[in-house]
N, C-alpha and C. Protein backbone atom coordinates (compact mmCIF):
# COMPACT_ATOMS: atom_id res chain seq x y z
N UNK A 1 0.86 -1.17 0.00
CA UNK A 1 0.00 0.00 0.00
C UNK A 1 0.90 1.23 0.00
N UNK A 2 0.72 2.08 -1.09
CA UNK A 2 1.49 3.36 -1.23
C UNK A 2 1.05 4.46 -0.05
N UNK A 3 2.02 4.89 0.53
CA UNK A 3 1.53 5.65 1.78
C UNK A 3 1.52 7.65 1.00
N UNK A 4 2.00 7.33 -0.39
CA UNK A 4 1.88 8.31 -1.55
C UNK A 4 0.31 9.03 -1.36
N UNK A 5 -0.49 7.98 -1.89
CA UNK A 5 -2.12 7.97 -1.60
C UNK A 5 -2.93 8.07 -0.64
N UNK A 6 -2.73 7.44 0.85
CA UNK A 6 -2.90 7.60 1.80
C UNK A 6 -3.06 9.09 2.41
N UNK A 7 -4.54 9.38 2.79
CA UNK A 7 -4.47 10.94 4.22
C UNK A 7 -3.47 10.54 5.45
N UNK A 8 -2.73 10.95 5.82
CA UNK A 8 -2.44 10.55 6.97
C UNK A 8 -3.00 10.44 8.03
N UNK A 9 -4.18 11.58 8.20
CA UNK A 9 -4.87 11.46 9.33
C UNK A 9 -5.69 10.45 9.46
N UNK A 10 -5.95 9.33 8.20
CA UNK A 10 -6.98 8.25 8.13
C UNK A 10 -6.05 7.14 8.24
N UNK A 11 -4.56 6.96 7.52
CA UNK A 11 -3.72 5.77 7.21
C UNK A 11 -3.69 4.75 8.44
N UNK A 12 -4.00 4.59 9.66
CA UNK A 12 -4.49 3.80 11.19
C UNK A 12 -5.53 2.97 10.50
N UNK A 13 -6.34 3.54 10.12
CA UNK A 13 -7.89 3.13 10.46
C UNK A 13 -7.87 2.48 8.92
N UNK A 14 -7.24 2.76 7.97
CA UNK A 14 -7.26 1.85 6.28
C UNK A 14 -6.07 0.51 6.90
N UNK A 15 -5.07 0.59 7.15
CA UNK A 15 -4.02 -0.24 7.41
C UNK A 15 -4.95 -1.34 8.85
N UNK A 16 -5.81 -0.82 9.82
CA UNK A 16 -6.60 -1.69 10.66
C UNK A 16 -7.70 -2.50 10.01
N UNK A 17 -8.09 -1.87 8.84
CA UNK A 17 -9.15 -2.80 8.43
C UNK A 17 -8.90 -3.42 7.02
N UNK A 18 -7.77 -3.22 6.44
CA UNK A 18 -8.09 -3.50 4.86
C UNK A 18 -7.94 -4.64 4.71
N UNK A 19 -7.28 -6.05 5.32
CA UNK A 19 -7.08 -6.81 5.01
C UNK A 19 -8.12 -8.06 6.19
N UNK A 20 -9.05 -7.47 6.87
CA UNK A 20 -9.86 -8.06 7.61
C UNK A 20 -11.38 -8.44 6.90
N UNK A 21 -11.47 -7.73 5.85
CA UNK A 21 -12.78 -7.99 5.14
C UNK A 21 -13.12 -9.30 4.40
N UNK A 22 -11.88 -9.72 3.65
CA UNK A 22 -11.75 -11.25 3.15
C UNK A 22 -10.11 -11.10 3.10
N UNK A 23 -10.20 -12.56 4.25
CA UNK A 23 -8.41 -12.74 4.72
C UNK A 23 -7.97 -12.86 3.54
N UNK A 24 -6.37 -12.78 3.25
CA UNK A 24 -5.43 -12.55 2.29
C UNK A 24 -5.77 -14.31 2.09
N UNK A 25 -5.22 -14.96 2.98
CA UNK A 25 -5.13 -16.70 2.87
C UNK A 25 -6.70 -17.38 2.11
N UNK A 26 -7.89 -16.46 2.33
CA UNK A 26 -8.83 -17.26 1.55
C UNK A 26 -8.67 -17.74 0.52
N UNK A 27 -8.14 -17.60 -0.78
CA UNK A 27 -7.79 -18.41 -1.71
C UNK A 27 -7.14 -17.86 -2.36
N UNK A 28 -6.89 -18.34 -3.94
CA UNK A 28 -5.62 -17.56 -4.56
C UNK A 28 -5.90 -16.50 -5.15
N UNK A 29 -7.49 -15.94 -5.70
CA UNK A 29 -7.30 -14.98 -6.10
C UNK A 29 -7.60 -13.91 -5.50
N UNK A 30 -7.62 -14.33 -4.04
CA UNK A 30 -8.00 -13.15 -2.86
C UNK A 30 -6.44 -12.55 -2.74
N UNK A 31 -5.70 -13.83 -2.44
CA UNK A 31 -3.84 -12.90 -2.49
C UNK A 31 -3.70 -12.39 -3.63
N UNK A 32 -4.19 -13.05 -5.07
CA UNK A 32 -3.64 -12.21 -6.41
C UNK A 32 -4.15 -10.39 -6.12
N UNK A 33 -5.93 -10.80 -5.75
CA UNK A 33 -6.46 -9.15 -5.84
C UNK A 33 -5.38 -8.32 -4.69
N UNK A 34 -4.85 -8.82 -3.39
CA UNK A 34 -4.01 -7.77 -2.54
C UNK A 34 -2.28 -7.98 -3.13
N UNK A 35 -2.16 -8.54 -3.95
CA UNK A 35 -0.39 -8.30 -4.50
C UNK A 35 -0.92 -7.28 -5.43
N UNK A 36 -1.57 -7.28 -6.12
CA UNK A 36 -1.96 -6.53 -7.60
C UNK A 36 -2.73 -5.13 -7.16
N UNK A 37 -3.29 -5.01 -5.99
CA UNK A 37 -3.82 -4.14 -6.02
C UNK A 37 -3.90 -2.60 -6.45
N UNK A 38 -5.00 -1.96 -6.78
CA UNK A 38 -5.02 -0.55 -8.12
C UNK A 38 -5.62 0.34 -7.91
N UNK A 39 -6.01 0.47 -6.11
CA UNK A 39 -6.45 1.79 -5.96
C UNK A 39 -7.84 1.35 -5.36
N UNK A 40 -9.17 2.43 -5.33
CA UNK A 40 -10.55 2.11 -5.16
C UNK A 40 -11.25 2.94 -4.36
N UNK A 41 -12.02 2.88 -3.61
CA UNK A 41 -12.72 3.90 -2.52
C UNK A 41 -12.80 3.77 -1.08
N UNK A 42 -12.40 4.69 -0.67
CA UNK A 42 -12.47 4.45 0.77
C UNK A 42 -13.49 5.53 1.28
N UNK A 43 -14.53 4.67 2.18
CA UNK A 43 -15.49 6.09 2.88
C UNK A 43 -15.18 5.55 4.74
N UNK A 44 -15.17 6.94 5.34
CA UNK A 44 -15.18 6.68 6.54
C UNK A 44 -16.52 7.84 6.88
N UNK A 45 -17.58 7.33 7.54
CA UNK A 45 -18.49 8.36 8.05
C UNK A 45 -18.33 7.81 9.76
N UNK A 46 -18.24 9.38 10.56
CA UNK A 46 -18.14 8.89 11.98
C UNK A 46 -19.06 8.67 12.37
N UNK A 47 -19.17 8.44 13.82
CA UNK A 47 -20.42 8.67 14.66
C UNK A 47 -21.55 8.95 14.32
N UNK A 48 -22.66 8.65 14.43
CA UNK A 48 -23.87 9.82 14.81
C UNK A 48 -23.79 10.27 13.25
N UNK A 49 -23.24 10.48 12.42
CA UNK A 49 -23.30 11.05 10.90
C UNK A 49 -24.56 10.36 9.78
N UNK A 50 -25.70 10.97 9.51
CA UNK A 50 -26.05 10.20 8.56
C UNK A 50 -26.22 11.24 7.44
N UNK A 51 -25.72 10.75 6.57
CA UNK A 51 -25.32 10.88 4.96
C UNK A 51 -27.10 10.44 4.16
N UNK A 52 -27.46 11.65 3.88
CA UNK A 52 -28.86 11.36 2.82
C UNK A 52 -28.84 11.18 1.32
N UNK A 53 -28.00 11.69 0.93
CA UNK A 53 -27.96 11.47 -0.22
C UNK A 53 -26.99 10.18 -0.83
N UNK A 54 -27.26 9.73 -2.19
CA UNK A 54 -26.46 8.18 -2.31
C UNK A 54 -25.10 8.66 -2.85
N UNK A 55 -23.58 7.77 -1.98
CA UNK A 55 -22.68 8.20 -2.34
C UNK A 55 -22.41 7.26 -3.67
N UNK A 56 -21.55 7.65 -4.76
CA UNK A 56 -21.01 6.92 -5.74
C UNK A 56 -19.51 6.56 -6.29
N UNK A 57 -19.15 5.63 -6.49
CA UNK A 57 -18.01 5.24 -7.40
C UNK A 57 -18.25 4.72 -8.31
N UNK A 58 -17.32 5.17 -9.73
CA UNK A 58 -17.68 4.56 -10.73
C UNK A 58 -16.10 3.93 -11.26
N UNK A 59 -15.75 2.79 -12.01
CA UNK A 59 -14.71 2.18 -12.26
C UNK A 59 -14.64 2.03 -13.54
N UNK A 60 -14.16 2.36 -14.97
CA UNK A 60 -13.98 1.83 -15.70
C UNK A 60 -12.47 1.55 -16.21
N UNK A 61 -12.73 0.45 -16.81
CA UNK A 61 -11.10 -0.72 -17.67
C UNK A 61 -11.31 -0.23 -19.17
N UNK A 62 -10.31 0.38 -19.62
CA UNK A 62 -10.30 0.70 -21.01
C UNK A 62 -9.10 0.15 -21.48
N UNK A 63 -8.61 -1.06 -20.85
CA UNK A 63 -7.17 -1.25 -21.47
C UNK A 63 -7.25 -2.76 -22.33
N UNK A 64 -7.22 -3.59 -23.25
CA UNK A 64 -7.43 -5.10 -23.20
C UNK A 64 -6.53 -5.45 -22.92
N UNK A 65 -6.77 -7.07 -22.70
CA UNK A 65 -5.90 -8.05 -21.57
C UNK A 65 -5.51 -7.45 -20.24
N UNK A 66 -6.16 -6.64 -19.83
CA UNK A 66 -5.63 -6.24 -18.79
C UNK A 66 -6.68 -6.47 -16.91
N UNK A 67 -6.26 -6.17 -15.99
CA UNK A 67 -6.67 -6.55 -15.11
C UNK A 67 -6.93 -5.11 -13.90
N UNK A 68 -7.95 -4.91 -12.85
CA UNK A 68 -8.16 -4.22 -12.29
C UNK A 68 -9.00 -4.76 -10.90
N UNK A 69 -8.45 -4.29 -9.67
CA UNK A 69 -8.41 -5.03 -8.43
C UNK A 69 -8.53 -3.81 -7.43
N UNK A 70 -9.61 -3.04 -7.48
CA UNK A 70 -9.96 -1.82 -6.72
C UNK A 70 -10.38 -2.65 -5.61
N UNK A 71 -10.06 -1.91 -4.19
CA UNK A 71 -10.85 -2.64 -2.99
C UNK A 71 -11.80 -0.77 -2.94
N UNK A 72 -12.81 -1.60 -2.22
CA UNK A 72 -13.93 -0.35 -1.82
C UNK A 72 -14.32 -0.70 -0.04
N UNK A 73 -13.90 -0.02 0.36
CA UNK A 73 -13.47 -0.07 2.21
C UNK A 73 -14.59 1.55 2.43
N UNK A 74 -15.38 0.89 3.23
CA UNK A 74 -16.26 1.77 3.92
C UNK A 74 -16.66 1.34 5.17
N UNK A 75 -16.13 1.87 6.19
CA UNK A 75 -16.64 2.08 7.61
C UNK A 75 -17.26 2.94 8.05
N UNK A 76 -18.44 2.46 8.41
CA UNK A 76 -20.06 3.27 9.24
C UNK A 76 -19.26 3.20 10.75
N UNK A 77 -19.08 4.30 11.53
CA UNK A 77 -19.62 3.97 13.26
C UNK A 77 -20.53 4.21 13.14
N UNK A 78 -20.82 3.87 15.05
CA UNK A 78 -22.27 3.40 15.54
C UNK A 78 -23.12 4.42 15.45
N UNK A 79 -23.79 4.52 15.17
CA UNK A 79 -25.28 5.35 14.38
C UNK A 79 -25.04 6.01 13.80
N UNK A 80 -24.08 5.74 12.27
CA UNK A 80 -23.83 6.08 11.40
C UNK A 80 -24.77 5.76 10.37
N UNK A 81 -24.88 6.62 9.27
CA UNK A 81 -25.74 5.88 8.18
C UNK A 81 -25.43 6.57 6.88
N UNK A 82 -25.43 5.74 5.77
CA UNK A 82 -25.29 6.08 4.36
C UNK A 82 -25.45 4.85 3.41
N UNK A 83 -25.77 5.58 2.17
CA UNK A 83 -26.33 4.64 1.08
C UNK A 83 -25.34 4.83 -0.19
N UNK A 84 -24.76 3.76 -0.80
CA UNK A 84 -23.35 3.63 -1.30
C UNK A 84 -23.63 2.44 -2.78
N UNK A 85 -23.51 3.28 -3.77
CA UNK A 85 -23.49 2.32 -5.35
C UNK A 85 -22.36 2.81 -5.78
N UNK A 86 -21.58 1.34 -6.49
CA UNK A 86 -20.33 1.08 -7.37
C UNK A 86 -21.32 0.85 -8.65
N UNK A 87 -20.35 1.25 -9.52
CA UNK A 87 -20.65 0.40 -10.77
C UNK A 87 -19.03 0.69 -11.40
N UNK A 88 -18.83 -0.29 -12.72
CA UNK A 88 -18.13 -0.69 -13.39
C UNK A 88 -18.38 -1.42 -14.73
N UNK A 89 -17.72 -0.80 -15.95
CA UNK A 89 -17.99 -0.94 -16.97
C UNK A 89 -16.82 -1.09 -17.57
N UNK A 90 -16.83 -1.52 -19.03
CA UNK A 90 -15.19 -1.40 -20.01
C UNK A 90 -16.31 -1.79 -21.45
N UNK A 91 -15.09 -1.80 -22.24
CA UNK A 91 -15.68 -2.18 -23.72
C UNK A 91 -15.88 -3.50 -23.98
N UNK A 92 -15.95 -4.58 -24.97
CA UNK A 92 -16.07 -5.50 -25.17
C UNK A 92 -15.06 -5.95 -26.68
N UNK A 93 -13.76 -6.77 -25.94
CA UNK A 93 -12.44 -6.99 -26.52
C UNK A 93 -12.76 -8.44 -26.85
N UNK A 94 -11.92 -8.78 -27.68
CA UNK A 94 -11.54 -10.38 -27.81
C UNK A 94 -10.49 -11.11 -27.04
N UNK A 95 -9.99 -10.29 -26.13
CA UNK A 95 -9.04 -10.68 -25.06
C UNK A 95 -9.50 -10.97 -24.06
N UNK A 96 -9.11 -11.53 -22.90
CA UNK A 96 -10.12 -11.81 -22.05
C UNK A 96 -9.02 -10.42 -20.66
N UNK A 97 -9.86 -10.32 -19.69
CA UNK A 97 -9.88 -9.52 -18.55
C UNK A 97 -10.18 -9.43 -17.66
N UNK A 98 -9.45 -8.92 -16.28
CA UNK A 98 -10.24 -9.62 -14.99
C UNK A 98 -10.31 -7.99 -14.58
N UNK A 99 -11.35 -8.54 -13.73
CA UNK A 99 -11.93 -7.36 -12.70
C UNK A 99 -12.10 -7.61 -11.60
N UNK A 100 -11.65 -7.47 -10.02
CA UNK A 100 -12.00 -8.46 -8.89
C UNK A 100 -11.80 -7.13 -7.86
């Protein structure tokens, strides 16, 4: 993890949870997605915060043969609330491509 990208005032709380959501050891392409990893979204809402409107990320792969391994890390505290859509799209190649 590039500490380049990283807020500092958040880098505790991404480095405490990122690798607790699905262990690295679950299978092989759970370690491929954390060796390879390419970036993605991180939301932290505190306390007591509720968020009304829907937050968004959008992902697209414009490269063929190629591969993309965004993690999306969002932590609610306790009586926190928010409503959260990904999507992800690319073109349609004759190569094949992963997305995970």
């Amino acid at each position: 993890m590039s500490n380049a990208l990283i807020n500092p005032e958040y880098e505790a709380l991404i480095k405490k949870h990122f690798t607790k959501s699905i262990p690295l050891t679950d299978h092989k392409f759970a370690a491929l997605h954390y060796a390879v990893w390419s970036g993605g979204t991180f939301m932290y809402i505190p306390e007591g915060v509720e968020i009304d409107e829907p937050l968004q990320s959008y992902f697209r792969m414009n490269v063929k043969s190629g591969g993309q391994f965004e993690h999306t890390m969002i932590i609610l505290e306790e009586g926190s609330k928010a409503h959260y859509i990904e999507g992800c799209s690319a073109p349609k190649y004759d190569e094949n491509s992963l997305h995970a």
